[in-house]
Protein backbone atom coordinates (compact mmCIF):
# COMPACT_ATOMS: atom_id res chain seq x y z
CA UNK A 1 102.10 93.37 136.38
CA UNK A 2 102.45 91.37 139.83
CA UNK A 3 106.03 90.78 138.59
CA UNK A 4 106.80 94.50 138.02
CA UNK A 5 104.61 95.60 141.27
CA UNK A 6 107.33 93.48 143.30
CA UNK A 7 110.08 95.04 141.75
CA UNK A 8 109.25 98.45 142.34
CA UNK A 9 108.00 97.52 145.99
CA UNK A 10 111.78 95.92 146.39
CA UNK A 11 113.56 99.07 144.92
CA UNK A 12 114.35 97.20 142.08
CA UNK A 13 114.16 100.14 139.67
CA UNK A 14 116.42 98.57 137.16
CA UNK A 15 114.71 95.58 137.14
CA UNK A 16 111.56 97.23 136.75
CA UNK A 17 112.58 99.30 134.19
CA UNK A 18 114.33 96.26 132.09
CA UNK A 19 111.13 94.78 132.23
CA UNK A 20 108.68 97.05 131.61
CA UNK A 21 111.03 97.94 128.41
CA UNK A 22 110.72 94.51 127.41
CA UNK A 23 107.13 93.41 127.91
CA UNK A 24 105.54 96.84 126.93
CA UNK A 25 103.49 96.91 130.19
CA UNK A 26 103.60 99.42 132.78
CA UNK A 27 101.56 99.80 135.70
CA UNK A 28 99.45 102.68 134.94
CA UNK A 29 99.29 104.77 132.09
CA UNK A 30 100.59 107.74 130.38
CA UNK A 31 99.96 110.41 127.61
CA UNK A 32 101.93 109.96 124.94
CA UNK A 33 104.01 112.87 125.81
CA UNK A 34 104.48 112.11 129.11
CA UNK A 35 105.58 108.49 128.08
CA UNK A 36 108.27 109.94 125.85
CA UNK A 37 110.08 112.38 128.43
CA UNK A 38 109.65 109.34 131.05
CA UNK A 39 111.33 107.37 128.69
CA UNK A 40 114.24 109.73 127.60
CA UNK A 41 114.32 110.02 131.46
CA UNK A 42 114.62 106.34 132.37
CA UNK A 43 117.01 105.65 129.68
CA UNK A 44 119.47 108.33 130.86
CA UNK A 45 119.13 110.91 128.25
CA UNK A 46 118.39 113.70 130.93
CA UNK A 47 119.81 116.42 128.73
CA UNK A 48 117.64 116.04 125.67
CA UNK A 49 114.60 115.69 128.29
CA UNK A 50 115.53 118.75 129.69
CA UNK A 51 115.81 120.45 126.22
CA UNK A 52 112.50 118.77 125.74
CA UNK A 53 110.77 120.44 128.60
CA UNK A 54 112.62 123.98 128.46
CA UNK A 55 110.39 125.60 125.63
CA UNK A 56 106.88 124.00 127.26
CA UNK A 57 107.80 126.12 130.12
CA UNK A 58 107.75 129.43 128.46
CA UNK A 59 104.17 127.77 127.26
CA UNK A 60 103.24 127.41 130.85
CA UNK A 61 104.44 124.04 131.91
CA UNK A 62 105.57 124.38 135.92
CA UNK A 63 107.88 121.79 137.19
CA UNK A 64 108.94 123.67 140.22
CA UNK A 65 111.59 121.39 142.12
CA UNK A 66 112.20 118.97 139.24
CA UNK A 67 115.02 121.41 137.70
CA UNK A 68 116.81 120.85 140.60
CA UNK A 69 116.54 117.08 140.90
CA UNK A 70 116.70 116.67 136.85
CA UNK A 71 120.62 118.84 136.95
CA UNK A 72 121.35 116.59 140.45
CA UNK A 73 120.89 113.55 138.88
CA UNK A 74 122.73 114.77 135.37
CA UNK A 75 125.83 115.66 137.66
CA UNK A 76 125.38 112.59 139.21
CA UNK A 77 125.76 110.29 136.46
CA UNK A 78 128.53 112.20 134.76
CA UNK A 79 130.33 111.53 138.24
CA UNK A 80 129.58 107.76 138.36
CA UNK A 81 130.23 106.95 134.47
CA UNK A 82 133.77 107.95 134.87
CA UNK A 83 133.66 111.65 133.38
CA UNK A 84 137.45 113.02 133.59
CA UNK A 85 136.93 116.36 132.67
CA UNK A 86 137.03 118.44 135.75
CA UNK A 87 136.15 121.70 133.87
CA UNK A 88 133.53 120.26 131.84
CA UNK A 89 132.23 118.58 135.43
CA UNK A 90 132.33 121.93 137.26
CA UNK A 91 130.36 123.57 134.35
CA UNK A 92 127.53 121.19 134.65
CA UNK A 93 127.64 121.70 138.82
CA UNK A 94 127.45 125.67 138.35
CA UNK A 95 123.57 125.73 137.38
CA UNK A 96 122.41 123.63 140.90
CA UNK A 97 124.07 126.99 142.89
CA UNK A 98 120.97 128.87 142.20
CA UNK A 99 118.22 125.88 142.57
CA UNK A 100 119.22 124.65 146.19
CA UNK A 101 120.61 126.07 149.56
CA UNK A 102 124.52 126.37 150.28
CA UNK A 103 124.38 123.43 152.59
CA UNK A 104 122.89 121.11 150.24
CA UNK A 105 125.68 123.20 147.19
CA UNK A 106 128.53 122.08 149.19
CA UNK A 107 127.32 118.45 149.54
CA UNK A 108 127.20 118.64 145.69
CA UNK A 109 130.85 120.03 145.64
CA UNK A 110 132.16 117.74 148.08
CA UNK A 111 131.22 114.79 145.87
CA UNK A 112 133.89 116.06 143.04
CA UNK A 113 136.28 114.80 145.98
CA UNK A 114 134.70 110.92 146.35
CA UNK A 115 135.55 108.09 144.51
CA UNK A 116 131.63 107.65 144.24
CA UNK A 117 128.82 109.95 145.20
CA UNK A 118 127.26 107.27 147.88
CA UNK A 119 130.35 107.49 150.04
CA UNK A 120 128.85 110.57 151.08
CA UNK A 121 126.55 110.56 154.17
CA UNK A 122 123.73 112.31 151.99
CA UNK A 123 123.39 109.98 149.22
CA UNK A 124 124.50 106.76 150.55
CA UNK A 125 120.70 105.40 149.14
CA UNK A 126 121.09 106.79 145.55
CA UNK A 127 121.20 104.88 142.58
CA UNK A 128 121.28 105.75 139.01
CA UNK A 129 117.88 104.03 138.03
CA UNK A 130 116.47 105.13 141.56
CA UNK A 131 117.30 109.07 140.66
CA UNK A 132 115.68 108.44 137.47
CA UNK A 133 113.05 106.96 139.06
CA UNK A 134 113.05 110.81 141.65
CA UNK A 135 113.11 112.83 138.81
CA UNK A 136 110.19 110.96 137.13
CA UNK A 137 107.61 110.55 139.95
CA UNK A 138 108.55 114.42 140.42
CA UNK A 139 107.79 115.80 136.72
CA UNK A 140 104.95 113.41 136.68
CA UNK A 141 101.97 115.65 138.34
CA UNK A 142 103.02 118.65 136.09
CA UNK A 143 103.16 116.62 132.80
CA UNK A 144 100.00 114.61 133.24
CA UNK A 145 98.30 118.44 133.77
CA UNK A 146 100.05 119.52 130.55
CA UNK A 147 99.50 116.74 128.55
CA UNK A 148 95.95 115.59 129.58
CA UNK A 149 95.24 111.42 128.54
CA UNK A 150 94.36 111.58 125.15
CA UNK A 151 97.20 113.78 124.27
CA UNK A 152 96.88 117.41 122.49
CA UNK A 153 93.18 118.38 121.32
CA UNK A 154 93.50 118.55 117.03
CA UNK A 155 95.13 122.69 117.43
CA UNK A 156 95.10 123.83 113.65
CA UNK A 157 94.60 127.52 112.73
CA UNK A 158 91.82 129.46 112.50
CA UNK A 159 92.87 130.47 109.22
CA UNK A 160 93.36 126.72 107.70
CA UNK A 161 91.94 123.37 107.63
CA UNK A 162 93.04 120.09 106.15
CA UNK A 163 92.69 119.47 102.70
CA UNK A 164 89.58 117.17 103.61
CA UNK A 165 87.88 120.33 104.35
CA UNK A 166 86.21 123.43 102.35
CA UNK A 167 87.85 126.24 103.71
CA UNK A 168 90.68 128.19 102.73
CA UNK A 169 92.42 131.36 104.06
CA UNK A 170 93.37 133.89 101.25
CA UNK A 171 96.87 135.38 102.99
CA UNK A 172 97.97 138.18 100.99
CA UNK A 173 98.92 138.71 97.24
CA UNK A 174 102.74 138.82 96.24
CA UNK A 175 102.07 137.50 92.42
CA UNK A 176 103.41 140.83 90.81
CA UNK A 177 106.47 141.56 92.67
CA UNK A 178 109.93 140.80 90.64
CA UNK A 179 111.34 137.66 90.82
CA UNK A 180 115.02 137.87 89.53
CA UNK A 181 115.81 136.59 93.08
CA UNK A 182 118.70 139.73 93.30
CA UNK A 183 116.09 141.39 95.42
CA UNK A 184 116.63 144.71 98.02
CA UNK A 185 115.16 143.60 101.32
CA UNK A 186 111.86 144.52 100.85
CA UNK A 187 109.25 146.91 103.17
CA UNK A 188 106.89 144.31 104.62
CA UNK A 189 104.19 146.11 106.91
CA UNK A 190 103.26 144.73 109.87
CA UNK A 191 99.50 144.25 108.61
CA UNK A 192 100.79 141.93 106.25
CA UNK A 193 101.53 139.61 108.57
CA UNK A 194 98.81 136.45 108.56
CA UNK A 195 99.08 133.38 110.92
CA UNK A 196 99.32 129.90 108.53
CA UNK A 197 99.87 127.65 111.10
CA UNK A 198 99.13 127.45 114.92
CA UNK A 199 100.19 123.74 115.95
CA UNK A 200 99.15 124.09 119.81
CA UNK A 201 102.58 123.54 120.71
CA UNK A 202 106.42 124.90 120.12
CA UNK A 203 107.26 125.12 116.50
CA UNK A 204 111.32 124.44 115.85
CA UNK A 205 111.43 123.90 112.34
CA UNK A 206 110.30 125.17 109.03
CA UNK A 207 111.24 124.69 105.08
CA UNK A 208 110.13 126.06 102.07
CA UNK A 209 110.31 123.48 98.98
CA UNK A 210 112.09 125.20 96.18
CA UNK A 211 108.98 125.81 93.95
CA UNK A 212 107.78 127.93 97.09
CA UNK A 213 104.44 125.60 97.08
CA UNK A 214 104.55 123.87 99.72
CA UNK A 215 105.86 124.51 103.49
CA UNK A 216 107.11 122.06 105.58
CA UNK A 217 106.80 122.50 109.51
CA UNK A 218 108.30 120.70 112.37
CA UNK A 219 106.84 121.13 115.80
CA UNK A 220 108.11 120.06 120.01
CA UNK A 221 104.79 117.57 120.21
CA UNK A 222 106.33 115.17 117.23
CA UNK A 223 104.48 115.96 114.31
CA UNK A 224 105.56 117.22 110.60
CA UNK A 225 102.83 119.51 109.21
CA UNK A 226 102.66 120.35 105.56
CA UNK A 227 101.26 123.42 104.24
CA UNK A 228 100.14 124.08 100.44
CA UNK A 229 100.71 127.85 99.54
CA UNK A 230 98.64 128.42 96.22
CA UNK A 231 97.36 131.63 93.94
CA UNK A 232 94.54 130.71 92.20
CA UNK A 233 93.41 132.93 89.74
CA UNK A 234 89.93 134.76 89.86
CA UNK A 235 87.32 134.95 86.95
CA UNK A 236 89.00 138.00 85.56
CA UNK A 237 92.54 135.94 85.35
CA UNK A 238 94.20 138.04 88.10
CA UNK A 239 95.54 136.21 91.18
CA UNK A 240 93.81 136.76 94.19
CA UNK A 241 96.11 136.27 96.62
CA UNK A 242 98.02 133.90 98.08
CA UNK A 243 95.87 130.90 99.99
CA UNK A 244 97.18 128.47 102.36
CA UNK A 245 95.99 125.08 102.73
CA UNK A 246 97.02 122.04 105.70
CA UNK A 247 97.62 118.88 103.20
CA UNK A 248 99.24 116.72 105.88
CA UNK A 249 99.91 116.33 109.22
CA UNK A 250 101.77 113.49 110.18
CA UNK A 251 101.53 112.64 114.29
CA UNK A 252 104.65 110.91 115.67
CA UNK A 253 106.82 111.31 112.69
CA UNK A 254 110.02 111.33 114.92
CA UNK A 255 110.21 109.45 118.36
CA UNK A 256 111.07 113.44 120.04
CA UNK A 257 110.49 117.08 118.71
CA UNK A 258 111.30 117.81 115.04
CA UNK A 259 114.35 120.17 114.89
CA UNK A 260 115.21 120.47 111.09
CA UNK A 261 113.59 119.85 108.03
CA UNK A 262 114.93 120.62 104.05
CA UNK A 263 113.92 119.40 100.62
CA UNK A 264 115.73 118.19 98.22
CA UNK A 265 116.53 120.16 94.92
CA UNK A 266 116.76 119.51 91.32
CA UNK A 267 114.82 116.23 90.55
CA UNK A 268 114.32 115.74 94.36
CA UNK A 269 112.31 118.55 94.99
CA UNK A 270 110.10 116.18 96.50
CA UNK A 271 112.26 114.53 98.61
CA UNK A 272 112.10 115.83 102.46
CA UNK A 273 114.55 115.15 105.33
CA UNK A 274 113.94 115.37 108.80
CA UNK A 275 115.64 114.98 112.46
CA UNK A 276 114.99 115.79 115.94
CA UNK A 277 116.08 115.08 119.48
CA UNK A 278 115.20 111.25 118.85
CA UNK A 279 118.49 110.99 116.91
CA UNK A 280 117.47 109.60 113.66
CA UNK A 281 117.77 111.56 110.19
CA UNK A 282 114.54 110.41 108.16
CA UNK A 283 113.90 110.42 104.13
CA UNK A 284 110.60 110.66 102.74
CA UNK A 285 109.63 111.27 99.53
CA UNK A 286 106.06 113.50 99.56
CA UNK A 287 103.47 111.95 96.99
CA UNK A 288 100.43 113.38 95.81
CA UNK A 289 97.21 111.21 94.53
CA UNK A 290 94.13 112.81 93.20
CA UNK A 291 94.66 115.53 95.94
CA UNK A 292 95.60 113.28 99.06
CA UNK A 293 99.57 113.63 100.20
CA UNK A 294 101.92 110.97 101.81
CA UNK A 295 105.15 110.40 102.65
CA UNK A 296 106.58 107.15 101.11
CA UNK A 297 109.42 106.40 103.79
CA UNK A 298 112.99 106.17 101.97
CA UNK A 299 115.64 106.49 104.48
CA UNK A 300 116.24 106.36 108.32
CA UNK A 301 119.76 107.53 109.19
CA UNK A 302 121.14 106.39 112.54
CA UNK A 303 124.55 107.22 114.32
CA UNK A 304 124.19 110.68 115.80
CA UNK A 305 124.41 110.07 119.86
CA UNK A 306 122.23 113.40 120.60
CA UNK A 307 119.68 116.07 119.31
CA UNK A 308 120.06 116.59 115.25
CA UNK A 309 119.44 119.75 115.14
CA UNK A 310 120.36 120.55 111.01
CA UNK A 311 120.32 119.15 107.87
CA UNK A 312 121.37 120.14 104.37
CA UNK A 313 121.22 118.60 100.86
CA UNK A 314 124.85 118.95 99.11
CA UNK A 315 124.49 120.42 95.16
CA UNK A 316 127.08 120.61 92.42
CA UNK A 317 130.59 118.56 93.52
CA UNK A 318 128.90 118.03 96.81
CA UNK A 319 125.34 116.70 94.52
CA UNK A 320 123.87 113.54 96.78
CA UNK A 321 125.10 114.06 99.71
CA UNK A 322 123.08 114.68 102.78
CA UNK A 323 124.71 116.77 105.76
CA UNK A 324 123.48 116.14 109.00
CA UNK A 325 125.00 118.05 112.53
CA UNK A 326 123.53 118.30 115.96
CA UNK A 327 124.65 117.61 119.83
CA UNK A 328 126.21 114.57 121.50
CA UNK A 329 129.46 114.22 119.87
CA UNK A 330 129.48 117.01 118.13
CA UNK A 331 130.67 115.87 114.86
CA UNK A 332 129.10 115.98 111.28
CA UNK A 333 128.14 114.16 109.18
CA UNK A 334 127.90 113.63 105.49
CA UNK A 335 125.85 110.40 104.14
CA UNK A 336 126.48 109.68 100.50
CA UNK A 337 122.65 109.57 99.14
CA UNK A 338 123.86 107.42 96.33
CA UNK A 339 125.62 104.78 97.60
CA UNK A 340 123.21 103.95 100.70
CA UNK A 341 123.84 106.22 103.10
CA UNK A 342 125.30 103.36 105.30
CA UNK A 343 129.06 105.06 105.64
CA UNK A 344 129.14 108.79 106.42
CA UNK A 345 131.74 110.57 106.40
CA UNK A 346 132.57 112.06 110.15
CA UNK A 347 133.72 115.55 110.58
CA UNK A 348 134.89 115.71 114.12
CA UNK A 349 136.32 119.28 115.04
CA UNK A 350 133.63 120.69 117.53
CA UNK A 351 133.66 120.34 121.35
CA UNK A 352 129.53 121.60 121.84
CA UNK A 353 126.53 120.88 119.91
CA UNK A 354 126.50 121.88 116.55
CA UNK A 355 123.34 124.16 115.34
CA UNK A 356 123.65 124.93 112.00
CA UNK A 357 125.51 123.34 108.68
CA UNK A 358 125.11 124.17 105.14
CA UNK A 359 127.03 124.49 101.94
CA UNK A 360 129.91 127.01 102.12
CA UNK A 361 129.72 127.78 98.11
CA UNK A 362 128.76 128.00 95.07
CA UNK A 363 131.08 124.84 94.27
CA UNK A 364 129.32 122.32 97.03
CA UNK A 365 132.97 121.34 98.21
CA UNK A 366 132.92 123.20 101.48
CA UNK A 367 130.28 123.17 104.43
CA UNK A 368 129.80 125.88 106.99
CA UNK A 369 129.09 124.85 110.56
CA UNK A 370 128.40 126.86 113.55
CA UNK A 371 128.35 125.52 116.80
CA UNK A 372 127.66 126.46 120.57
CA UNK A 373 131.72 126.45 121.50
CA UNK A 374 131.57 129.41 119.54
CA UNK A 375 133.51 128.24 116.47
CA UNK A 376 132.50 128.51 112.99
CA UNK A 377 134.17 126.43 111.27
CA UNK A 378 134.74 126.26 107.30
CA UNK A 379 135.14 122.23 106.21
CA UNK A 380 136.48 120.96 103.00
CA UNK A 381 134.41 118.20 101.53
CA UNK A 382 136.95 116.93 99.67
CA UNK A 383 139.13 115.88 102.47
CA UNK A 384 136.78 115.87 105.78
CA UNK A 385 138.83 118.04 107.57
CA UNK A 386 138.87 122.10 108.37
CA UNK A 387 139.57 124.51 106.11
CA UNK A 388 139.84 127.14 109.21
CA UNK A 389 137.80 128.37 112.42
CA UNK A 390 136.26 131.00 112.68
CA UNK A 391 136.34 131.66 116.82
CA UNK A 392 134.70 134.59 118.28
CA UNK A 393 136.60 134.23 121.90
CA UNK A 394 138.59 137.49 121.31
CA UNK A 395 136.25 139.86 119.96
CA UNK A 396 134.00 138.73 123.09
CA UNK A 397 136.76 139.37 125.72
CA UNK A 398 137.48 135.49 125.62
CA UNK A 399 134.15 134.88 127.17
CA UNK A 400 132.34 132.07 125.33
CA UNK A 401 129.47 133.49 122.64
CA UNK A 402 127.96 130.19 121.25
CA UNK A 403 127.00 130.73 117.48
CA UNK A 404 123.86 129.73 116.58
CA UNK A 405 124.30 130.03 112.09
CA UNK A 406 126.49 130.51 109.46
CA UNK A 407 126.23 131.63 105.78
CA UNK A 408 128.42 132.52 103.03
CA UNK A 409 128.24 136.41 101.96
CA UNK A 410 126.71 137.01 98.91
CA UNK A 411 128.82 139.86 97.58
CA UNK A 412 131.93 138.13 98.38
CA UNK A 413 133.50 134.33 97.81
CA UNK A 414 135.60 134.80 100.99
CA UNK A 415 133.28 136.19 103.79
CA UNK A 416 131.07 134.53 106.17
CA UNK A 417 128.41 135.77 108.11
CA UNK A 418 127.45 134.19 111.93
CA UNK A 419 124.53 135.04 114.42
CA UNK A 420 125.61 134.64 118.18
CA UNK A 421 123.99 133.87 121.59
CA UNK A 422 124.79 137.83 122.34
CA UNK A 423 122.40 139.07 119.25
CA UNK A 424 125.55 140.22 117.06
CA UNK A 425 125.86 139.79 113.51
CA UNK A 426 129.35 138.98 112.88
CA UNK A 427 131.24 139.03 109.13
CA UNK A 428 134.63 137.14 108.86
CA UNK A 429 136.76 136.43 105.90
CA UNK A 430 138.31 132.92 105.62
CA UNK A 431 141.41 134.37 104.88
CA UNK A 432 142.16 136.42 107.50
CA UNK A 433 140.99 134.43 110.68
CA UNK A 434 142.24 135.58 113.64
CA UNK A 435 139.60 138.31 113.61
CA UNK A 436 136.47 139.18 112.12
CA UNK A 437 136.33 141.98 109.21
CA UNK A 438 133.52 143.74 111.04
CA UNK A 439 130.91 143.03 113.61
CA UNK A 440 128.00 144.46 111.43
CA UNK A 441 126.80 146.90 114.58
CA UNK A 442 124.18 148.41 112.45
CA UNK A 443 122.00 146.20 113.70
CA UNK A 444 121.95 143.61 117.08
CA UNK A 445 119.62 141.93 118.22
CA UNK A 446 118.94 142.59 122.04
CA UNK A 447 118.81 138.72 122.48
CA UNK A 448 120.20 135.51 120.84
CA UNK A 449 120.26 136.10 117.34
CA UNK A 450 119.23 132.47 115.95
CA UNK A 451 119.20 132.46 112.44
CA UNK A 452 120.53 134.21 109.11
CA UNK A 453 118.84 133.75 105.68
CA UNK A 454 120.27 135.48 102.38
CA UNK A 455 118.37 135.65 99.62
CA UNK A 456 120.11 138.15 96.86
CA UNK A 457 121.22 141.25 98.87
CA UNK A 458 118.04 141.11 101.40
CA UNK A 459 119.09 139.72 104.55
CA UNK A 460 117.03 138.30 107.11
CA UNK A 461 117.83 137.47 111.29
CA UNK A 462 115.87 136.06 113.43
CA UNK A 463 115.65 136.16 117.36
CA UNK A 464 114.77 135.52 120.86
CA UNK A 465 114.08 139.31 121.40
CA UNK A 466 110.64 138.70 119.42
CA UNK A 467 112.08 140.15 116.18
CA UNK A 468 112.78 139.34 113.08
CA UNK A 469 114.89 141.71 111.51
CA UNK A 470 115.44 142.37 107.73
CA UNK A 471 118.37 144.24 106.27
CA UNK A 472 119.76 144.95 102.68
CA UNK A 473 123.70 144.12 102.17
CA UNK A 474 126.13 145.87 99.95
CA UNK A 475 129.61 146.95 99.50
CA UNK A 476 132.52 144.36 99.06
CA UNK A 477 134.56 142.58 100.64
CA UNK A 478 136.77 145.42 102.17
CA UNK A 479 133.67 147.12 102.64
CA UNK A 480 130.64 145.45 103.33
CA UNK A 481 127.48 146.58 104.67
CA UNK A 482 124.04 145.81 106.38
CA UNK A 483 121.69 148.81 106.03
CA UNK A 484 118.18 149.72 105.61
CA UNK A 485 117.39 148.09 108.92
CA UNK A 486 113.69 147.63 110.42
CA UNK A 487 111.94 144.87 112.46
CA UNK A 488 109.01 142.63 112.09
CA UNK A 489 107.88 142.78 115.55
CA UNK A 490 105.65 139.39 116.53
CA UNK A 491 104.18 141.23 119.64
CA UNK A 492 101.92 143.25 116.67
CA UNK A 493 99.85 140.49 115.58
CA UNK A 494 97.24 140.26 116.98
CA UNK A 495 96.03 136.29 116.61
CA UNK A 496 99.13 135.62 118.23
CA UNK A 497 100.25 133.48 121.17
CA UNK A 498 101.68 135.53 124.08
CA UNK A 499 105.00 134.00 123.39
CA UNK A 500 107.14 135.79 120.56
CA UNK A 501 110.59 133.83 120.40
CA UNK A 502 111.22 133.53 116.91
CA UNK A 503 113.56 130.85 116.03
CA UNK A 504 113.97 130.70 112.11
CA UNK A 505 112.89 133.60 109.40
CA UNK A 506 113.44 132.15 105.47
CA UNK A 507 112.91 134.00 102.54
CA UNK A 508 110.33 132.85 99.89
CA UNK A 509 112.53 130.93 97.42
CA UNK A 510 111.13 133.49 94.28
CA UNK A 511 109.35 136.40 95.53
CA UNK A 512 108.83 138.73 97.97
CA UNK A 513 107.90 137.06 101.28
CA UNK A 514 109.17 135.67 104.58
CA UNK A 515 108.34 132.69 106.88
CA UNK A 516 108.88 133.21 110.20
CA UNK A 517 108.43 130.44 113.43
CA UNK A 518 107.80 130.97 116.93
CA UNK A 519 106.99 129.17 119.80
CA UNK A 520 103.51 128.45 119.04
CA UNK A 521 103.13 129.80 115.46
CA UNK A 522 103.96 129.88 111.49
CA UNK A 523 104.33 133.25 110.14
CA UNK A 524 103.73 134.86 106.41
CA UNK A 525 105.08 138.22 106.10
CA UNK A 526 104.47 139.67 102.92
């Protein structure tokens, strides 16, 4: 402590920091949260703290000045680690316009013209581990408020408890709809709609495993949740509804917030992969002993650089493989289950973080990937390289529309649909790429339109307006259609949080029911 009291009395940030990284002592101490965005801070991974950060202030987190001083020193450090791309640098300066005066603005724009930002009068004292150290000591007040020593009070539903416990929540019944899975998008009412899962914090992920038993849930403070979804039968042999059960909740399971979660299928239906903004793809493999659950760790998978924020299990041609996509450098990639896992192939073909990836057919040889340059692009497995891409520039006056997700058509072998930042629903065929067949305008979101799931011909959207949205498809592939359009509308149920961004919908895998996740909650619509 004396040795690390004298380096941060000297200035010495790097020291300090060096040292405290080594020993495991710091001066004071820190909730666990606040540790980790300190730490993503310190080590110079300002965007993923930032991305960290961004959905706890919709939840009421206020960090007042600290945007500014967080995009500063970003710009800063782009500036001093050699960063060529003018454009690119520009971009990242645009954002500070609205956060500081015009005299401090142009300060910020003369420094494009340095050879190094202290030459300027202004910063002459800055250093990268000293701006770290700023933007720290500025979020500090406003985390330790948020996250309280001691970390998050135990936040489960009012409708669930652990399976230690005696209580159960019956949510609805859905054991006598049809399950040929070739299913018209149902009418789900909005009194149907029943709470499974309030974590206390942002939720980013959800998964059904195929049997539609079990739900796994990946949430901003860490954690991986897993929910049992059961129908028990009562004493005249008739289920009685559908009751939802906490098995597992597993604190800490990634070093940052979980972003994706899938199972595995086939004879890995156990099997469960995870990643998040701490840049490591995990493999568990759940295990269940006279009612108790686990995860028996199988796999870590390093070599992303930023956020994963997708994964996806390969099947037929593609069976074993393991595709993984995110930010950083942009690229995919797929790790060969069977062989280790310790090569992966790289697709590289993106220039922005990459949000979604999945199979792109029935085959398993191609992979869909949509990404926030505004590309879609359609990969062949075979040879790691694109098929074609998919880019929405024209039909959005060649302003920049990230996509958010991609999935094949189901009517069709050569159509894809893609969800944008704008809310449209676009459909594009893979052999005619310069434009897409039809933006399906029967239905747009009002905000970012985050996710797609097909399940038959019911189609389901998600979205930052509060919605989700479910549609039926038709036609063919000269004519398709979404119709039949209506909205589950978050801001109707009642038990909810005040916040009603919903960032993934997913049909039940066999019957008729949708999971939908918000910022603070798990949704059954049924």
């Amino acid at each position: 402590c004396a040795c690390l009291e004298l380096c941060q009395s000297r200035g010495w940030h790097s020291a300090a920091w060096a040292l405290e990284s080594a020993s495991g002592v710091a001066l004071r101490e820190y909730s666990e949260e606040a540790a980790f965005v300190r730490s993503l801070i310190m080590e110079g991974r300002l965007a993923e703290a930032m991305a960290f950060i961004e959905p706890l202030e919709e939840s009421g987190l206020s960090i007042n000045d600290s945007h500014f001083l967080m995009r500063r020193q970003h710009f800063f450090e782009r500036l001093v680690g050699g960063e060529t791309d003018t454009e690119s640098l520009v971009a990242s300066l645009e954002p500070l316009e609205a956060l500081c005066s015009p005299e401090e603005f142009k300060d910020l724009c003369f420094c494009l013209t340095l050879p190094s930002v202290i030459e300027h009068p202004r910063f002459q004292e800055w250093s990268v581990h000293g701006g770290r150290v700023e933007v720290v000591d500025s979020l500090l007040p406003a985390l330790d408020a948020y996250f309280p020593m001691g970390g998050l009070e135990e936040a489960t539903s009012p409708t669930i408890k652990s399976n230690q416990g005696s209580e159960e929540q019956v949510v609805s019944s859905w054991s006598n709809l049809p399950n040929d899975g070739q299913i018209d998008a149902p009418l789900l009412r909005q009194s149907d709609a029943v709470v499974i899962l309030s974590p206390g914090c942002p939720v980013r992920t959800a998964a059904w495993q195929p049997s539609g038993n079990l739900v796994a849930v990946g949430t901003n403070d860490r954690c991986l949740h897993i929910t049992r979804m059961t129908t028990p039968d009562d004493d005249d042999g008739n289920g009685r509804g559908v009751v939802a059960t906490s098995v597992l909740v597993a604190r800490d399971y990634h070093a940052g917030s979980v972003y994706a979660a899938e199972w595995g299928e086939g004879d890995h239906t156990n099997t469960l992969a995870t990643a998040g903004n701490d840049k490591v793809v995990r493999l568990a493999r759940l295990e269940e002993d006279g009612g108790t659950f686990r995860l028996q760790p199988n796999l870590n998978l390093t070599g992303h650089d930023g956020t994963v924020r997708d994964v996806a299990f390969g099947a037929h041609a593609s069976k074993g493989k393991l595709l993984s996509c995110g930010a950083g450098d942009c690229h995919l990639r797929v790790w060969d289950l069977e062989e280790g896992a310790s090569n992966p192939a790289i697709l590289k073909g993106h220039s922005a973080a990459v949000w979604s990836c999945c199979l792109g057919d029935s085959s398993g040889q191609s992979i869909l990937s949509a990404s926030q340059d505004g590309t879609v692009n359609v990969w062949d497995l075979r040879t790691s390289e694109t098929a074609c891409s998919l880019d929405n520039h024209q039909v959005s006056a060649g302003q920049l529309d990230p996509a958010c997700d991609a999935a094949p058509w189901p009517l069709s072998p050569f159509l894809v649909a893609a969800t944008y930042s704008s809310g449209s629903l676009l459909l594009w065929d893979v052999r005619k790429v310069n434009l897409p067949v039809a933006p399906l305008l029967s239905f747009q979101h009002s905000k970012e339109c985050r996710s797609l799931h097909f399940k038959g011909r019911g189609l389901v959207t998600s979205s930052m307006d509060g919605t989700a949205a479910v549609h039926t498809v038709s036609g063919s592939d000269v004519s398709p259609l979404v119709q039949d359009s209506y909205s589950l509308d978050h801001s109707l149920i009642a038990s909810h949080n005040t916040q009603h961004r919903v960032v993934l919908a997913r049909w039940h895998p066999t019957d008729h029911a949708i999971l939908t996740c918000t910022d603070s909650a798990v949704v059954l619509w049924t």
